[in-house]
PDB file of N, CA and C in Angstrom:
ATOM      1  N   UNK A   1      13.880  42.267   0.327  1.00  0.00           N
ATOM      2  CA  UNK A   1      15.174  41.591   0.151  1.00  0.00           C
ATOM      3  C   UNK A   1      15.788  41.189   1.479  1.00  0.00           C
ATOM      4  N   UNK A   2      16.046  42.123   2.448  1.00  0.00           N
ATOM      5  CA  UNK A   2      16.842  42.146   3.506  1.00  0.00           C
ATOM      6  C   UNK A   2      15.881  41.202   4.368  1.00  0.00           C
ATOM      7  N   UNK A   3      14.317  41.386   4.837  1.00  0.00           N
ATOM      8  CA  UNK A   3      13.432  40.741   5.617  1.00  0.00           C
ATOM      9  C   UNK A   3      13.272  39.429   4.621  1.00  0.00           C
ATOM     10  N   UNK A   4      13.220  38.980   3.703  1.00  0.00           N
ATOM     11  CA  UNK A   4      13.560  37.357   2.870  1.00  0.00           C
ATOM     12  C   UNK A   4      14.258  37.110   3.516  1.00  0.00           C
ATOM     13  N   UNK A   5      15.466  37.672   3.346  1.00  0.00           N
ATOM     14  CA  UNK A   5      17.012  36.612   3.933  1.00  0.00           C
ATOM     15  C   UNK A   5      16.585  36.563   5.356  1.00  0.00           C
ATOM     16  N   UNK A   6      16.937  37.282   6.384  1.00  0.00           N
ATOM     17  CA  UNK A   6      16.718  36.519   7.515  1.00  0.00           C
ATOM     18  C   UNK A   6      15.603  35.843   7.972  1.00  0.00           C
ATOM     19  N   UNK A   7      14.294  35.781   7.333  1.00  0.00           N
ATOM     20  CA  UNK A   7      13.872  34.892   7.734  1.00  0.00           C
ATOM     21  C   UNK A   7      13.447  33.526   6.242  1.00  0.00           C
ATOM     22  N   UNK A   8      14.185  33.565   5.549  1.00  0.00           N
ATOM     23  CA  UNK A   8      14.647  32.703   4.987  1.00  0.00           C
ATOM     24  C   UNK A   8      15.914  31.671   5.846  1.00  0.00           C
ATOM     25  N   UNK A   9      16.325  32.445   6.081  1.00  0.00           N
ATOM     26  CA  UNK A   9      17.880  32.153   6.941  1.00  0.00           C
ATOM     27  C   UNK A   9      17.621  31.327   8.209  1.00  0.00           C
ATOM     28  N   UNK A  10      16.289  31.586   9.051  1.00  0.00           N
ATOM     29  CA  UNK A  10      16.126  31.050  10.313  1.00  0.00           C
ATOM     30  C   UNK A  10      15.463  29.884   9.642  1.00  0.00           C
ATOM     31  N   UNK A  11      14.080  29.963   8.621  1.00  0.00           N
ATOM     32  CA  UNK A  11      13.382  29.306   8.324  1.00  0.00           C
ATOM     33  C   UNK A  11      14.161  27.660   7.949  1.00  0.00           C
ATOM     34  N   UNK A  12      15.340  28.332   7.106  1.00  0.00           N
ATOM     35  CA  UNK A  12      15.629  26.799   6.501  1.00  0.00           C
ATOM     36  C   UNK A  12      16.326  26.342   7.424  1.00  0.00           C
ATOM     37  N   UNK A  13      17.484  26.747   8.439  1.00  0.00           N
ATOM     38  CA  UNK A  13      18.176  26.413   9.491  1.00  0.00           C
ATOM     39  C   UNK A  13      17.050  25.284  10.735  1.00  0.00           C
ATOM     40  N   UNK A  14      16.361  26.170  10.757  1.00  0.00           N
ATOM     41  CA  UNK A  14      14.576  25.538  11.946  1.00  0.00           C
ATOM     42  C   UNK A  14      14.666  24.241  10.632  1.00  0.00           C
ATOM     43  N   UNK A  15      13.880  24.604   9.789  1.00  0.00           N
ATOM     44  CA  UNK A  15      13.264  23.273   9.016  1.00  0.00           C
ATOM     45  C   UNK A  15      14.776  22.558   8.694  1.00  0.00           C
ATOM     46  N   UNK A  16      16.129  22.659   8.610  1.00  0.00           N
ATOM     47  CA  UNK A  16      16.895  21.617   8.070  1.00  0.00           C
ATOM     48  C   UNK A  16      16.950  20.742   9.260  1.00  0.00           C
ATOM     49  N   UNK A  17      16.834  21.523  10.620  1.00  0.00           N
ATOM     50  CA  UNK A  17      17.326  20.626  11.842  1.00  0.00           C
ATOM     51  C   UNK A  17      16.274  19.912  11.793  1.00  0.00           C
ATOM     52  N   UNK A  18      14.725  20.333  11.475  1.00  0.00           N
ATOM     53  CA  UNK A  18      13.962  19.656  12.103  1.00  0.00           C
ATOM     54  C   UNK A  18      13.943  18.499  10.723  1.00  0.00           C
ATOM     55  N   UNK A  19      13.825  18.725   9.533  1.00  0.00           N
ATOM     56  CA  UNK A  19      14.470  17.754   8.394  1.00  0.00           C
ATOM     57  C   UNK A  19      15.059  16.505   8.645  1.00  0.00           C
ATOM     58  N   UNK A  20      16.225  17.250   9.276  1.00  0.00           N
ATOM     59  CA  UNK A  20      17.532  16.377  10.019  1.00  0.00           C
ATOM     60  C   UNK A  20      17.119  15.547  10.659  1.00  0.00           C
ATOM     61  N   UNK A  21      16.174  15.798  12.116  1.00  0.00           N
ATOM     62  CA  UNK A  21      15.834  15.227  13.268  1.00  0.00           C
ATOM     63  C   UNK A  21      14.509  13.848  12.538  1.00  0.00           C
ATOM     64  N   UNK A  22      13.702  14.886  11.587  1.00  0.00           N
ATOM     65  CA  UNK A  22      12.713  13.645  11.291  1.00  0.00           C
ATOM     66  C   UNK A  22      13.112  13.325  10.246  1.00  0.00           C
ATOM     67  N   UNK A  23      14.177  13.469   9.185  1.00  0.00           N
ATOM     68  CA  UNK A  23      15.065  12.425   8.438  1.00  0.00           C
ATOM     69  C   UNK A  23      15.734  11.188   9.141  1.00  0.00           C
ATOM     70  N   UNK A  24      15.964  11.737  10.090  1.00  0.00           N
ATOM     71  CA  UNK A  24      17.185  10.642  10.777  1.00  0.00           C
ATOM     72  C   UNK A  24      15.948   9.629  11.392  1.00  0.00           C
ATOM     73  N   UNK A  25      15.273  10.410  12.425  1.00  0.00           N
ATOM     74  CA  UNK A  25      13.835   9.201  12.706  1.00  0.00           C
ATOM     75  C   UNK A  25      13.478   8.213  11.380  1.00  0.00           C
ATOM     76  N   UNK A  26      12.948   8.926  10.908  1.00  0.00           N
ATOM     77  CA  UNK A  26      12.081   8.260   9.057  1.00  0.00           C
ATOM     78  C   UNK A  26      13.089   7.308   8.699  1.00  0.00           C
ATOM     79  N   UNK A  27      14.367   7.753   8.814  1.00  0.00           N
ATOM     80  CA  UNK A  27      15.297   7.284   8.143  1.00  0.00           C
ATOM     81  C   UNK A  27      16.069   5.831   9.064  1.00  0.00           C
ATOM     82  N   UNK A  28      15.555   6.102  10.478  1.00  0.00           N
ATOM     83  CA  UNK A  28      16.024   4.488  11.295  1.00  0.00           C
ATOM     84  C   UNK A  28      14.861   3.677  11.345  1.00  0.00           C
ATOM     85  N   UNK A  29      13.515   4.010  10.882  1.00  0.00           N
ATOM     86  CA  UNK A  29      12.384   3.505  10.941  1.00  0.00           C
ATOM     87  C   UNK A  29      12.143   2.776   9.513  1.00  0.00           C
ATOM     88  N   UNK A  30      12.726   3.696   8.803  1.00  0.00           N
ATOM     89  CA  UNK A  30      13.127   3.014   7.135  1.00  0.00           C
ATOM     90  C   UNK A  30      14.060   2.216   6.894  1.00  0.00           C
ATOM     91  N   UNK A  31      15.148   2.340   7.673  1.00  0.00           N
ATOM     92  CA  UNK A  31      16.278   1.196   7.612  1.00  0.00           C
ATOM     93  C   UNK A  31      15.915   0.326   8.388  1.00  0.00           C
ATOM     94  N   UNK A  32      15.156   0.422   9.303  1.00  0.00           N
ATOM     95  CA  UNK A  32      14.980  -0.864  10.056  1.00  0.00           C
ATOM     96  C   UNK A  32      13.960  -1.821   9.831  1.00  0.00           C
ATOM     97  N   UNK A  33      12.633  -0.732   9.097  1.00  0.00           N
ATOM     98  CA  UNK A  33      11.545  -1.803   8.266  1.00  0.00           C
ATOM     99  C   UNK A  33      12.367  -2.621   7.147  1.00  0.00           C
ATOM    100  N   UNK A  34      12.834  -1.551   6.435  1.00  0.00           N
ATOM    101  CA  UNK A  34      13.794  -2.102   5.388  1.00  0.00           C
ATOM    102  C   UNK A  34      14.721  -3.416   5.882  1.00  0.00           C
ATOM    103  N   UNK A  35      15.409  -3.446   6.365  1.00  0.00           N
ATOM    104  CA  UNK A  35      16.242  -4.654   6.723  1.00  0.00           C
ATOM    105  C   UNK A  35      15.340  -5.961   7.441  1.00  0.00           C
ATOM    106  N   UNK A  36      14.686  -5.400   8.017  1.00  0.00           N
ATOM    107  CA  UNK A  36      13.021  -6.550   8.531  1.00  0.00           C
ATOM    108  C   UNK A  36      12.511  -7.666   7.409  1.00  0.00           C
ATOM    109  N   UNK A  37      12.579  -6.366   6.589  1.00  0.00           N
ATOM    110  CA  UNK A  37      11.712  -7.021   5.211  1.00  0.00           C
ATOM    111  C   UNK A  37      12.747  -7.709   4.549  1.00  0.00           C
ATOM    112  N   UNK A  38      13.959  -6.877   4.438  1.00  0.00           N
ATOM    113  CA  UNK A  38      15.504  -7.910   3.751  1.00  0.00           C
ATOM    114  C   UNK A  38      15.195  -9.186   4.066  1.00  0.00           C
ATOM    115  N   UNK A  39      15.022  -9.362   5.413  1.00  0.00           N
ATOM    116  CA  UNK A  39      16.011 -10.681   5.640  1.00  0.00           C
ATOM    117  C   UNK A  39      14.950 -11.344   5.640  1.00  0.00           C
ATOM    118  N   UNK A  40      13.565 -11.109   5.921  1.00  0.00           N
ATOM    119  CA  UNK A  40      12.753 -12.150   5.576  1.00  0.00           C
ATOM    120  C   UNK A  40      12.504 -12.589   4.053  1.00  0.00           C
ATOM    121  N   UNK A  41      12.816 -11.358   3.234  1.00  0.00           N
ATOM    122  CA  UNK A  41      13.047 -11.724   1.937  1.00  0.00           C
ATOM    123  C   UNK A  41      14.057 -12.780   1.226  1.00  0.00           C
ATOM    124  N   UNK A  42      15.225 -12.089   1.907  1.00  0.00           N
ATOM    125  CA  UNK A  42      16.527 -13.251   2.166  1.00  0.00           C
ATOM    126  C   UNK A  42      16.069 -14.269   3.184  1.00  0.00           C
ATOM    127  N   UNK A  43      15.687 -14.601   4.039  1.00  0.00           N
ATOM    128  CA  UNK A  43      15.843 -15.670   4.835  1.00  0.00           C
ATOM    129  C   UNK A  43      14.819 -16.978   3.893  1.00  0.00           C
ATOM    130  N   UNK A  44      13.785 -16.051   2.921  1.00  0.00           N
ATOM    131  CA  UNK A  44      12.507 -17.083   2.111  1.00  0.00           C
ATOM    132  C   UNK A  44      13.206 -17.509   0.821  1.00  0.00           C
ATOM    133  N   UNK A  45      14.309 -16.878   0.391  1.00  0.00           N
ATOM    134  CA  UNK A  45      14.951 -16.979  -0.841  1.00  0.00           C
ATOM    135  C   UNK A  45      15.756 -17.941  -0.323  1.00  0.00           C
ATOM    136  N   UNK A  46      16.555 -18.163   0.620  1.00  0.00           N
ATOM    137  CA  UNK A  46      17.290 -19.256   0.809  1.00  0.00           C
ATOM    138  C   UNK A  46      16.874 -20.366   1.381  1.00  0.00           C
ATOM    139  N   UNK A  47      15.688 -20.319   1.911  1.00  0.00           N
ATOM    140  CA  UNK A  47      14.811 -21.520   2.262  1.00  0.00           C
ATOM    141  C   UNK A  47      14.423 -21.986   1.008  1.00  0.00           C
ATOM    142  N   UNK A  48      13.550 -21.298   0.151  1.00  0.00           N
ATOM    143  CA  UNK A  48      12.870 -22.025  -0.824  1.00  0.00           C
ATOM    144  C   UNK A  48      13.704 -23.001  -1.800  1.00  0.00           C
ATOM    145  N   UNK A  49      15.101 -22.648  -2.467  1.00  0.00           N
ATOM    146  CA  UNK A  49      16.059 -22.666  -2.940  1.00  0.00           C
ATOM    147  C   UNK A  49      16.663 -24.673  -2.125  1.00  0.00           C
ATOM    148  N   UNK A  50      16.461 -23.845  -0.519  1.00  0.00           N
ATOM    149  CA  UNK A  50      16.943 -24.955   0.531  1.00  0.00           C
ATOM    150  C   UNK A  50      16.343 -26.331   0.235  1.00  0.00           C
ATOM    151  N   UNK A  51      15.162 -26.281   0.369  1.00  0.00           N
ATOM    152  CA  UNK A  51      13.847 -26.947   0.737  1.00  0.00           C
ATOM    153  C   UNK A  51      13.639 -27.917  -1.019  1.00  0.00           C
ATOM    154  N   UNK A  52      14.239 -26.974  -1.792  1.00  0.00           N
ATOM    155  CA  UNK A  52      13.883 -27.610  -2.899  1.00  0.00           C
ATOM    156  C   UNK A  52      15.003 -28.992  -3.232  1.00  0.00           C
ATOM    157  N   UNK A  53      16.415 -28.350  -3.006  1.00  0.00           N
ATOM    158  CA  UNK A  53      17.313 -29.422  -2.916  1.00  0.00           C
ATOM    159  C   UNK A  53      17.145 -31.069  -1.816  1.00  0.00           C
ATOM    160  N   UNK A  54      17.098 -30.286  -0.695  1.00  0.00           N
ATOM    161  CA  UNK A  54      16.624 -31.065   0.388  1.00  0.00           C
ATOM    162  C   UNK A  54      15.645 -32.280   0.152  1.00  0.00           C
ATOM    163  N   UNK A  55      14.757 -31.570  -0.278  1.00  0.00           N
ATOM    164  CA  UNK A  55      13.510 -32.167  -0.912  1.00  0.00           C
ATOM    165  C   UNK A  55      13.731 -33.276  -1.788  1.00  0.00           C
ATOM    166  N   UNK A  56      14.635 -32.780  -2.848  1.00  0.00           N
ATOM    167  CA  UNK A  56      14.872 -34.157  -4.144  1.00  0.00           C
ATOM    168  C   UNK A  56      15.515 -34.986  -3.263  1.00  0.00           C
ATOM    169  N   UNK A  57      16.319 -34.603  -2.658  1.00  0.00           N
ATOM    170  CA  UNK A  57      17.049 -36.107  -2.242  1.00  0.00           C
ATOM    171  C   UNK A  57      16.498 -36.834  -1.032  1.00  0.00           C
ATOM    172  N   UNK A  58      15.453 -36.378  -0.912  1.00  0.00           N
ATOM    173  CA  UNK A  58      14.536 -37.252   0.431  1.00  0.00           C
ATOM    174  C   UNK A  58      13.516 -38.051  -0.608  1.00  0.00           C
ATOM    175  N   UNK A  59      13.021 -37.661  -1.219  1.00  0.00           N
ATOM    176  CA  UNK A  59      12.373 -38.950  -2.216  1.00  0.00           C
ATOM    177  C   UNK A  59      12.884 -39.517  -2.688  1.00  0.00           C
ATOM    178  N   UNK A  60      14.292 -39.551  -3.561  1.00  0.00           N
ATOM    179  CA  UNK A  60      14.745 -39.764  -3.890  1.00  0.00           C
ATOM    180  C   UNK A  60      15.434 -40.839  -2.879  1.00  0.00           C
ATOM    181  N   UNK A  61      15.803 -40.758  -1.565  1.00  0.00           N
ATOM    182  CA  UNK A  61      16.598 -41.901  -0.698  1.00  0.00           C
ATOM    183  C   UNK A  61      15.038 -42.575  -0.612  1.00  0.00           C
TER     184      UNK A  61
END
């Protein structure tokens, strides 16, 4: 009981920081692939959309 808790106690404290430390890494490496991929997602969604309008009225003149 007593030898659980404290090293239960250090264990999760060690692993939350280190959690913490490679959450927060994972987690700016994930927001930043993530937003990479956004805006090229967004930047192709508003081109295609663009390109299509654009488009009619150039054959069209």
């Amino acid at each position: 009981g007593p030898k659980e808790d404290p090293v239960d106690y250090p264990d999760n404290g060690g692993d939350n920081d280190d959690n913490e430390s490679s959450d927060n890494d994972d987690d700016d490496d994930d927001v930043k692939k993530d937003g990479e991929e956004d805006e090229k997602e967004e930047h192709l969604a508003p081109i295609d959309p663009f390109v299509v309008p654009i488009g009619d009225p150039v054959p069209s003149s």
